[in-house]
Protein backbone atom coordinates (compact mmCIF):
# COMPACT_ATOMS: atom_id res chain seq x y z
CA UNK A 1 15.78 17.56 -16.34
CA UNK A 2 13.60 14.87 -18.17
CA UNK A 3 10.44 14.05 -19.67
CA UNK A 4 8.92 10.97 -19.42
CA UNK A 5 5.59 11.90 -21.80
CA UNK A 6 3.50 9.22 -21.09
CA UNK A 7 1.40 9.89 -24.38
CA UNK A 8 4.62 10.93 -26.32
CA UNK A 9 4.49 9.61 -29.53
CA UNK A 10 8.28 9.39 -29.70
CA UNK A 11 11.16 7.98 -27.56
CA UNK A 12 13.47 11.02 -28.22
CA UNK A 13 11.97 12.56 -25.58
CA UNK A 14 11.98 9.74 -22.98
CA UNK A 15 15.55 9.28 -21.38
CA UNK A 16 14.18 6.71 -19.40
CA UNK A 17 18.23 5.72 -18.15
CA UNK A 18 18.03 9.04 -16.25
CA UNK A 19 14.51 8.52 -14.67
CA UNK A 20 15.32 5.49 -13.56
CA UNK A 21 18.54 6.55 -12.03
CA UNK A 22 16.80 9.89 -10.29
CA UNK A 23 14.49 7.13 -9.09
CA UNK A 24 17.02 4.84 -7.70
CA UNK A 25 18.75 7.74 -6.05
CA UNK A 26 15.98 8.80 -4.05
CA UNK A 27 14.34 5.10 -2.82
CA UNK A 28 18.15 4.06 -2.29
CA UNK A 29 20.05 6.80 -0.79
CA UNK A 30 18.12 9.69 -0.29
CA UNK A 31 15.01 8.27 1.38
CA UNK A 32 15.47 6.53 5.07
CA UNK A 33 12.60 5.94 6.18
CA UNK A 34 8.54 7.56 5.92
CA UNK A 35 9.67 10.67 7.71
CA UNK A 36 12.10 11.52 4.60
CA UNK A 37 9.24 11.37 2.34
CA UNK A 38 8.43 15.34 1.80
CA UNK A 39 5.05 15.10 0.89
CA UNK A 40 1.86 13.37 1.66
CA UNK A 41 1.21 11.49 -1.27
CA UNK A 42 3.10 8.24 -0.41
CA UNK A 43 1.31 7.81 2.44
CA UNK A 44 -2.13 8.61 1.36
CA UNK A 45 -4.40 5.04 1.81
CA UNK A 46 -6.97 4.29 -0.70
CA UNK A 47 -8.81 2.25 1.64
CA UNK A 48 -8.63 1.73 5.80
CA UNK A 49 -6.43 -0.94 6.57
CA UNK A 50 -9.07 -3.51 8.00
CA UNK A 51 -8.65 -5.01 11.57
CA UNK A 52 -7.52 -8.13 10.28
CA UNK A 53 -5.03 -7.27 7.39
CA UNK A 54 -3.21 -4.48 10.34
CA UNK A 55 -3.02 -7.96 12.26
CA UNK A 56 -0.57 -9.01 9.33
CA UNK A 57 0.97 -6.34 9.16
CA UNK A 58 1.92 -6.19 12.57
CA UNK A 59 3.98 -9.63 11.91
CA UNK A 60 6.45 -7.95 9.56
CA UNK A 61 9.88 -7.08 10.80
CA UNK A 62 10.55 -3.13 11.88
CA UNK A 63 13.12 -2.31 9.51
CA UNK A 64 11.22 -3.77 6.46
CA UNK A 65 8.01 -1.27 7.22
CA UNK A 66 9.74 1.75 7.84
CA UNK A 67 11.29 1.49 4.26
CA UNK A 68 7.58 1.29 3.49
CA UNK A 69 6.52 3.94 1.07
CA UNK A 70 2.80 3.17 -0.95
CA UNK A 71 -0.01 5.17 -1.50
CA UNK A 72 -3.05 2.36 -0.96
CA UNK A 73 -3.92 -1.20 0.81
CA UNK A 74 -3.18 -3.71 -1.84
CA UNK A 75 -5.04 -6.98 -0.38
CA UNK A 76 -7.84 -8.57 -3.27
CA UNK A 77 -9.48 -11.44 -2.00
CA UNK A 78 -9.05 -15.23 -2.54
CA UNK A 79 -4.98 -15.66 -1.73
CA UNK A 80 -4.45 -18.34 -0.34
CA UNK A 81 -2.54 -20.86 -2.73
CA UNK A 82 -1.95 -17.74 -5.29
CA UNK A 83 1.22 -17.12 -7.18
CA UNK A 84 2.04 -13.04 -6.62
CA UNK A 85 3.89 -10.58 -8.26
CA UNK A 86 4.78 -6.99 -6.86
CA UNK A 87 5.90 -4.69 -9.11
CA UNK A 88 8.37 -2.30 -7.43
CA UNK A 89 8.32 -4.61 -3.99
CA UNK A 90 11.08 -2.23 -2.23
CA UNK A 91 11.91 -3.36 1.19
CA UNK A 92 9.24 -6.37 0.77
CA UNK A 93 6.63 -5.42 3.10
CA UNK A 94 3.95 -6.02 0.86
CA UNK A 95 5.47 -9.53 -0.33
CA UNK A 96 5.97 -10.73 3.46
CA UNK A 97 1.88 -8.90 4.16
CA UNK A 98 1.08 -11.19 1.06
CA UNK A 99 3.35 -14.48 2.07
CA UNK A 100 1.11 -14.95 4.79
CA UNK A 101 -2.52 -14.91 3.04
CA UNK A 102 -0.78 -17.11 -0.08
CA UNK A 103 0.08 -19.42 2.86
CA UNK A 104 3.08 -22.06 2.36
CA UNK A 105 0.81 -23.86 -1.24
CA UNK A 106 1.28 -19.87 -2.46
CA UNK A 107 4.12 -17.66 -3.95
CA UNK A 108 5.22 -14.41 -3.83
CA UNK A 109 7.61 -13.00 -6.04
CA UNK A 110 9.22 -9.17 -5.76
CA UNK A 111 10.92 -7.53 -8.24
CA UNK A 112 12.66 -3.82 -7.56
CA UNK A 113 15.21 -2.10 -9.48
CA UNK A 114 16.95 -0.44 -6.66
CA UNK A 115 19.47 -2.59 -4.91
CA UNK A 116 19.48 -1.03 -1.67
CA UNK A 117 15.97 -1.82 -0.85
CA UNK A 118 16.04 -5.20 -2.24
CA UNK A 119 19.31 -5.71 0.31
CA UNK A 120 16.68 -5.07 2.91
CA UNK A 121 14.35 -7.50 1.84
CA UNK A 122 16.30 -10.37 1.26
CA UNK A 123 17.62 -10.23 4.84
CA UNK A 124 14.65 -11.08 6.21
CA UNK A 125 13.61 -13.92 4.20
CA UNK A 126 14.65 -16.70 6.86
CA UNK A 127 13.52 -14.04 9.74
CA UNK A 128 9.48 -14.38 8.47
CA UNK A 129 9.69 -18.08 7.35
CA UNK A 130 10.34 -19.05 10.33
CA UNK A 131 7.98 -16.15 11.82
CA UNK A 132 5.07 -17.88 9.65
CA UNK A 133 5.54 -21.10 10.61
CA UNK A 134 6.69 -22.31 6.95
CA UNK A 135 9.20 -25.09 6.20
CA UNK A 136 10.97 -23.63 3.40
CA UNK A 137 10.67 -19.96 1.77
CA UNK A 138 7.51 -18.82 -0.16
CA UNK A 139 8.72 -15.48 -0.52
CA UNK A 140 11.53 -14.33 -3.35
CA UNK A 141 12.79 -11.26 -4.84
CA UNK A 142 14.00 -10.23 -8.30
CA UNK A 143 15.91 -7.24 -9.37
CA UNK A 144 15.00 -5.44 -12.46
CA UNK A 145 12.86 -3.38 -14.14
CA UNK A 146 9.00 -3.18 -13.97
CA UNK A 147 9.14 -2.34 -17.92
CA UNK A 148 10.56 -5.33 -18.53
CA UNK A 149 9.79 -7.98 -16.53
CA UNK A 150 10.61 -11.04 -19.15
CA UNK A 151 14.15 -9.60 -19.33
CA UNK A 152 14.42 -9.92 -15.41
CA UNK A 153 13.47 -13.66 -16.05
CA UNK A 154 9.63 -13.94 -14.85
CA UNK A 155 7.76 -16.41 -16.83
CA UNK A 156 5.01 -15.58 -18.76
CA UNK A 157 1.43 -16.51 -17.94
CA UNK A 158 2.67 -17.65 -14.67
CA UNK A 159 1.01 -15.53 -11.82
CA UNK A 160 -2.77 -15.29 -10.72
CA UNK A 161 -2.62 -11.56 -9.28
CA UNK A 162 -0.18 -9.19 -9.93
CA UNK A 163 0.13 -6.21 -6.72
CA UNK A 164 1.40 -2.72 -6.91
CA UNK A 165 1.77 -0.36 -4.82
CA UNK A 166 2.66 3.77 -5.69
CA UNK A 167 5.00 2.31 -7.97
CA UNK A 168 3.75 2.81 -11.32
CA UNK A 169 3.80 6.41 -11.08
CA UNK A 170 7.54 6.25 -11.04
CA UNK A 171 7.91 4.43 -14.27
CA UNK A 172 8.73 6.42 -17.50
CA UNK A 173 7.31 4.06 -19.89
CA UNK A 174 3.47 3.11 -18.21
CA UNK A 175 2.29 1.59 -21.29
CA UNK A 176 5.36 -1.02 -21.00
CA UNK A 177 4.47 -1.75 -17.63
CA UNK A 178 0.83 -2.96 -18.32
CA UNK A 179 2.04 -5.02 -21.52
CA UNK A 180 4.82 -6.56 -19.60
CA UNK A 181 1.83 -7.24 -16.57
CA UNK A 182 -0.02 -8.79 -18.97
CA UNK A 183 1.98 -10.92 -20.77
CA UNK A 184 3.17 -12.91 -16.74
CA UNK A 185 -0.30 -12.93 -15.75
CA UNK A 186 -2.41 -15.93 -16.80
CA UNK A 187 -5.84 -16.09 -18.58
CA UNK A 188 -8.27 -15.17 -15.85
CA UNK A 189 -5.57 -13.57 -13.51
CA UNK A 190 -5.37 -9.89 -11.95
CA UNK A 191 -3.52 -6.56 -11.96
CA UNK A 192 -4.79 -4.75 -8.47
CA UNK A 193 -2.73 -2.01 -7.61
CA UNK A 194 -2.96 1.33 -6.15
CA UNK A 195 -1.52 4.64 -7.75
CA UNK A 196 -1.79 8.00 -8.11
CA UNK A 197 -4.01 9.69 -10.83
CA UNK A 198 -4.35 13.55 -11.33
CA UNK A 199 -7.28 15.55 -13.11
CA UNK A 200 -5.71 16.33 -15.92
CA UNK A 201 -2.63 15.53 -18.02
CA UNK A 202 0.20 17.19 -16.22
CA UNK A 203 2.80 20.10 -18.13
CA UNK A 204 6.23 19.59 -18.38
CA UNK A 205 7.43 21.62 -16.12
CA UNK A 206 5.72 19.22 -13.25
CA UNK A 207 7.06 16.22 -14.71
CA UNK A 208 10.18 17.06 -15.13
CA UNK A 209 10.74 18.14 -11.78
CA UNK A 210 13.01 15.42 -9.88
CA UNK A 211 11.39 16.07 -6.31
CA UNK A 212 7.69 15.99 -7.65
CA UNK A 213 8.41 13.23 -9.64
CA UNK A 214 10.37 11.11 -6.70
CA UNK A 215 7.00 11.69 -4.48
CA UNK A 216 4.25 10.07 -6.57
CA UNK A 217 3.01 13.17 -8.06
CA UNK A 218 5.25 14.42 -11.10
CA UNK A 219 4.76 11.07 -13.31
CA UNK A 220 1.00 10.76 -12.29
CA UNK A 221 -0.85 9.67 -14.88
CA UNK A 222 -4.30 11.29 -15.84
CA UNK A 223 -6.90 8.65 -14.98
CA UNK A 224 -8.73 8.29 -18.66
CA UNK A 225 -5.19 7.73 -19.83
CA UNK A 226 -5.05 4.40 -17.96
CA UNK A 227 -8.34 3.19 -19.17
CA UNK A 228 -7.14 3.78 -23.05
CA UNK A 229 -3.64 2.42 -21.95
CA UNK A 230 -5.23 -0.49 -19.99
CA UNK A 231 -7.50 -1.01 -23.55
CA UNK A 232 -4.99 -0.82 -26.20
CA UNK A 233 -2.56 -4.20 -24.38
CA UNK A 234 -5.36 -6.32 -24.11
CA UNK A 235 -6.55 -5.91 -20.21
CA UNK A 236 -10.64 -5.68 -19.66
CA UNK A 237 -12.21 -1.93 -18.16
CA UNK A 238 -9.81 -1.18 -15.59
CA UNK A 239 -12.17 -1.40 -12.40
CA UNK A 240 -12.25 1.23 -9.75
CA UNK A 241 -12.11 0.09 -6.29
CA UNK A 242 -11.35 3.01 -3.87
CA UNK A 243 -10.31 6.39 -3.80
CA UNK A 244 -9.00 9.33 -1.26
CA UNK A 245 -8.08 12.77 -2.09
CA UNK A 246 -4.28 13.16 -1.92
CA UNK A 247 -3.14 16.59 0.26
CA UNK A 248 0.38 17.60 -0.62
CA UNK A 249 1.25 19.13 2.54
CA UNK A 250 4.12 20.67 1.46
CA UNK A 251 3.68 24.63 0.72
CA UNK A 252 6.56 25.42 -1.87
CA UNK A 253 5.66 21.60 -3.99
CA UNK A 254 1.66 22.72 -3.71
CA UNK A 255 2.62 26.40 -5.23
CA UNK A 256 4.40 24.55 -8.24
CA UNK A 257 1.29 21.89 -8.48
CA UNK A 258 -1.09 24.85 -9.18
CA UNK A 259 -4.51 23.69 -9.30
CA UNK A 260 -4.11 20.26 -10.82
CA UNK A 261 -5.40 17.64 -8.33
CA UNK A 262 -4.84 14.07 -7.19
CA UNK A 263 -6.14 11.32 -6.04
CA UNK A 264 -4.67 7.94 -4.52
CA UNK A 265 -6.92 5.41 -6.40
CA UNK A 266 -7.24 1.42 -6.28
CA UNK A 267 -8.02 0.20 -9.66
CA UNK A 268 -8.17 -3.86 -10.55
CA UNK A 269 -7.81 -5.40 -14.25
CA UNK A 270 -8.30 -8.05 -14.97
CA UNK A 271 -6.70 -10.39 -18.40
CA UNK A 272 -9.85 -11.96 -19.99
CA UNK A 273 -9.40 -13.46 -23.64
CA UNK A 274 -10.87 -11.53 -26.15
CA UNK A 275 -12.45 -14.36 -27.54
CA UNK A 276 -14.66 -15.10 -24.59
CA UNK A 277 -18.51 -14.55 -25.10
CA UNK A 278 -19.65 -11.43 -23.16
CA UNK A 279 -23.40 -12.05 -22.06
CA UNK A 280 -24.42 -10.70 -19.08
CA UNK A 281 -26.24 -13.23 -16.36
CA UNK A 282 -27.13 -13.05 -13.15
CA UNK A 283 -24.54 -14.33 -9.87
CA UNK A 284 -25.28 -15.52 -6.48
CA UNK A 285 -22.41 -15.12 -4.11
CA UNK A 286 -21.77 -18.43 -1.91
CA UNK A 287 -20.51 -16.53 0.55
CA UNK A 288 -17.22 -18.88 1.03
CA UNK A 289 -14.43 -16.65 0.74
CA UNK A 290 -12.68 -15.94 4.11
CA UNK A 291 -13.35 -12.65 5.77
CA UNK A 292 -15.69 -12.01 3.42
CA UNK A 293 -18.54 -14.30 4.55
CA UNK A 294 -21.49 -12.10 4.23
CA UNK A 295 -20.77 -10.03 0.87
CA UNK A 296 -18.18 -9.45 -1.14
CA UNK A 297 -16.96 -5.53 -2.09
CA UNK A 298 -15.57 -6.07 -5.71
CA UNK A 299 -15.04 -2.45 -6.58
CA UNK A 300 -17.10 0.84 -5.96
CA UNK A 301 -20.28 -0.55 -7.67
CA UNK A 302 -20.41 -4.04 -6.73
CA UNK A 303 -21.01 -5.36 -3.32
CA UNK A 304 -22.54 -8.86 -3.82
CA UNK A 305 -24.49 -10.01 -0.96
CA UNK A 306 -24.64 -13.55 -0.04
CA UNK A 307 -27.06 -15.99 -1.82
CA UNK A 308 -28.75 -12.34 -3.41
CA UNK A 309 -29.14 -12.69 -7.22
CA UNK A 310 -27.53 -10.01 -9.38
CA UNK A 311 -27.21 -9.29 -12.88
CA UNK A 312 -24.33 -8.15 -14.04
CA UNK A 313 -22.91 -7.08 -17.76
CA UNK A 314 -21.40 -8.66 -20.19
CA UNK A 315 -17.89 -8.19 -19.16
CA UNK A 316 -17.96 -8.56 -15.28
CA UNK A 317 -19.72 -11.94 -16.05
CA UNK A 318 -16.85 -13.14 -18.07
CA UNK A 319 -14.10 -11.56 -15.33
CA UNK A 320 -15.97 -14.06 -12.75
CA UNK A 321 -16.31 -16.99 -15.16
CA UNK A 322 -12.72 -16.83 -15.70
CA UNK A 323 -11.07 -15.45 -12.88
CA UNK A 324 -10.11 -17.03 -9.22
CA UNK A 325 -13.82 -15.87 -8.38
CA UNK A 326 -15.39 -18.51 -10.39
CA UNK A 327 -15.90 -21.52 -7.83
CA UNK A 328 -17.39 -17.94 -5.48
CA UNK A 329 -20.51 -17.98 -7.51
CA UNK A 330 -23.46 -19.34 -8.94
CA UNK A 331 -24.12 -18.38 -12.44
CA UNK A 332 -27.49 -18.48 -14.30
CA UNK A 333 -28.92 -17.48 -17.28
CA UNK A 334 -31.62 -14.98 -17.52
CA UNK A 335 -34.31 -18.11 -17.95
CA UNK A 336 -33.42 -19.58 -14.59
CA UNK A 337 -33.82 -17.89 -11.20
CA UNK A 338 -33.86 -21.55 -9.00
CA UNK A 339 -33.62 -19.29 -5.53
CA UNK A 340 -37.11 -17.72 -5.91
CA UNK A 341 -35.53 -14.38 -5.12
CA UNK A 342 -35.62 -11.35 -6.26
CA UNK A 343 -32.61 -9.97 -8.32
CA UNK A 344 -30.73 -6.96 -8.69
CA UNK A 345 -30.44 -5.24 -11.99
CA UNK A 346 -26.71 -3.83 -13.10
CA UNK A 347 -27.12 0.54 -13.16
CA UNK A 348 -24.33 2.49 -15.38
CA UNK A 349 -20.99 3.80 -13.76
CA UNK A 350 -18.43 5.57 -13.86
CA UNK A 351 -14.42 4.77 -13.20
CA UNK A 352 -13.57 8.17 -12.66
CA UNK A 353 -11.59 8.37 -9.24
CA UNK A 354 -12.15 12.13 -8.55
CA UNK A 355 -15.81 11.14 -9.16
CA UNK A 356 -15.80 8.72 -6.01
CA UNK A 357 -12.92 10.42 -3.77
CA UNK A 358 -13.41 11.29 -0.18
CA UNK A 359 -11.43 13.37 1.89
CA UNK A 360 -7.56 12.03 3.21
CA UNK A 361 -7.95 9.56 5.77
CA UNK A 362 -11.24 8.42 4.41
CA UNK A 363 -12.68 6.37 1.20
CA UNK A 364 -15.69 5.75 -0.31
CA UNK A 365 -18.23 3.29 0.25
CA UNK A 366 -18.13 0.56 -2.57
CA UNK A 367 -21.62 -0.81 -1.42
CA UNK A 368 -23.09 2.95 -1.39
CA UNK A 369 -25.25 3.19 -4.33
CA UNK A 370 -23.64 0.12 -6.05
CA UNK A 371 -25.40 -2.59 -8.02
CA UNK A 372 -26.06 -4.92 -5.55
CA UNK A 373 -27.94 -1.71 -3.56
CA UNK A 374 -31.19 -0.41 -3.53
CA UNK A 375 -31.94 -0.90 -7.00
CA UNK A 376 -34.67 -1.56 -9.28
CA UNK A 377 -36.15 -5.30 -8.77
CA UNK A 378 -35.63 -7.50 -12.45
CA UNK A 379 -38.15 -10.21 -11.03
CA UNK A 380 -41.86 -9.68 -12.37
């Protein structure tokens, strides 16, 4: 028995050695393939996988995707050329999904603590080189911990977009995990991962249960939680992207859930420096970014439409100014509006998953009722 107290103010009650073995135990040995898995929470999508990114996926090697266990569709836009991180890669399907939208200019780095899944990966290194048409590698993987990701030998503000998938909910030390994401990622770059969140902060007796906490749900953290945790190392307003109820599906692990309830959730942060003037503006999206020629889904509340102004707040104008996403737009201060068209004006939101979840199998629509909507007109 364990507990990994994610808001535990001391370490005595953290063996984190044991956690991590339990955790090794059951991605290594215990779990096969997808069918082991004994509930439905690793297997839960945030999102539909789009036509094009199950085109992909289709390119990875059998073995690697049935050692596939994640709880979302980790793809953000604007790849290509991108150095990657996944945090808890496993068998690498992810990193190979990724390898190919990097292309051969890109990288994508994995790191996993459990040996037996990393074995997996690394055999198939030459097998999807060669499958993508590449002349040497862009694909690696690293083994160590997610906690501690200098240790492991990762440089620091080295990668553009960090990826993660059901993984963080495994880790006894979440706070370590964002510090340690932060501290690789460069001014400007990403954290977009999906997870699982529950309503509430969950008792002891749920996460310290070894099965619960091997299937997503015993270390998930309550959602508000990440936002303060997300705050206090330095990342901008963790931003929602898409959520889908999570059904357990197993009778005896639902009786000792009780009524607390999850969701599988896509959040993106994003590592802006604090010294960076936050004034909102108003954007016009290009419309240049491939597969995304017409608008542009940036999380549940803002779909921007191409060459349609939009204002947006202070700190979503300073994630596109500084981000990958600055040569998408065209910014303008609130003097200027050169198209002659109207604009969009920003409405308040909320990041609270359970707030936006759908039934399993479905998601919600990021362009339903978002900014870049049917909104109140700015222009006189």
């Amino acid at each position: 028995m364990y507990c990994s107290c994610f808001s535990c103010p001391t370490k005595e009650c953290m063996p984190e050695s044991e956690i991590y073995e339990d955790v090794k135990d059951y991605y290594g040995r215990v779990l096969k393939s997808t069918s082991d898995l004994k509930s439905n929470a690793c297997l839960t999508p945030a999102t539909p996988v789009a036509p094009a990114v199950r085109r992909v996926l289709e390119e990875v090697h059998p073995e690697v995707t049935r050692r596939y266990y994640g709880c979302g569709m980790v793809v953000p836009e604007c790849l290509e050329g991108c150095r990657v991180l996944d945090l808890g890669c496993g068998a690498g399907r992810d990193c190979y999904m990724l390898s190919q939208l990097v292309g051969d200019r890109g990288l994508v780095t994995g790191i996993d603590m459990t040996e037996e899944q990393l074995d997996v990966a690394r055999k198939y290194v030459g097998y999807h080189t060669k499958k993508f048409g590449y002349k040497k590698p862009n694909t690696e993987f690293v083994q160590g911990y997610i906690e501690a990701l200098q240790e492991a030998g990762l440089k620091g503000s080295f990668y553009d977009i960090i990826i993660s998938n059901c993984v963080v909910n495994l880790s006894p030390n979440k706070k370590h995990v964002l510090k340690e994401a932060h501290h690789v990622l460069k001014d400007g770059g990403e954290l977009y991962f999906s997870d699982i969140y529950c309503s509430h902060r969950l008792p002891a007796e749920i996460r310290t249960h070894k099965v619960l906490w091997g299937e997503c749900l015993g270390g998930a953290l309550w959602w508000e939680d990440l936002l303060r945790l997300a705050e206090e190392v330095g990342f901008c307003t963790p931003r929602l992207v898409a959520a889908s109820t999570v059904t357990v599906g197993n009778k005896e692990l639902q009786s000792l859930l009780r009524d607390y309830k999850f969701v599988s959730a896509t959040f993106r942060l994003f590592k802006i420096p604090r010294n960076v003037s936050n004034e909102s503006c108003r954007v016009i999206y290009d419309g240049n970014v491939t597969g995304h020629e017409d608008f542009l889904k940036f999380d549940a509340y803002h779909t921007f439409r191409k060459n349609e102004v939009v204002t947006v707040d202070g700190e979503l104008a300073s994630i596109l100014k500084m981000s990958r996403f600055a040569e998408e737009f065209t910014f303008q201060d609130h003097a200027e509006n050169k198209t002659g068209s109207c604009c969009v004006m920003p409405k308040a939101v909320s990041w609270n998953p359970f707030e936006l979840e759908l039934p399993q199998g479905g998601s919600a629509d990021a362009s339903a009722g978002g900014c870049c909507g049917a909104q109140p007109s700015c222009c006189p």
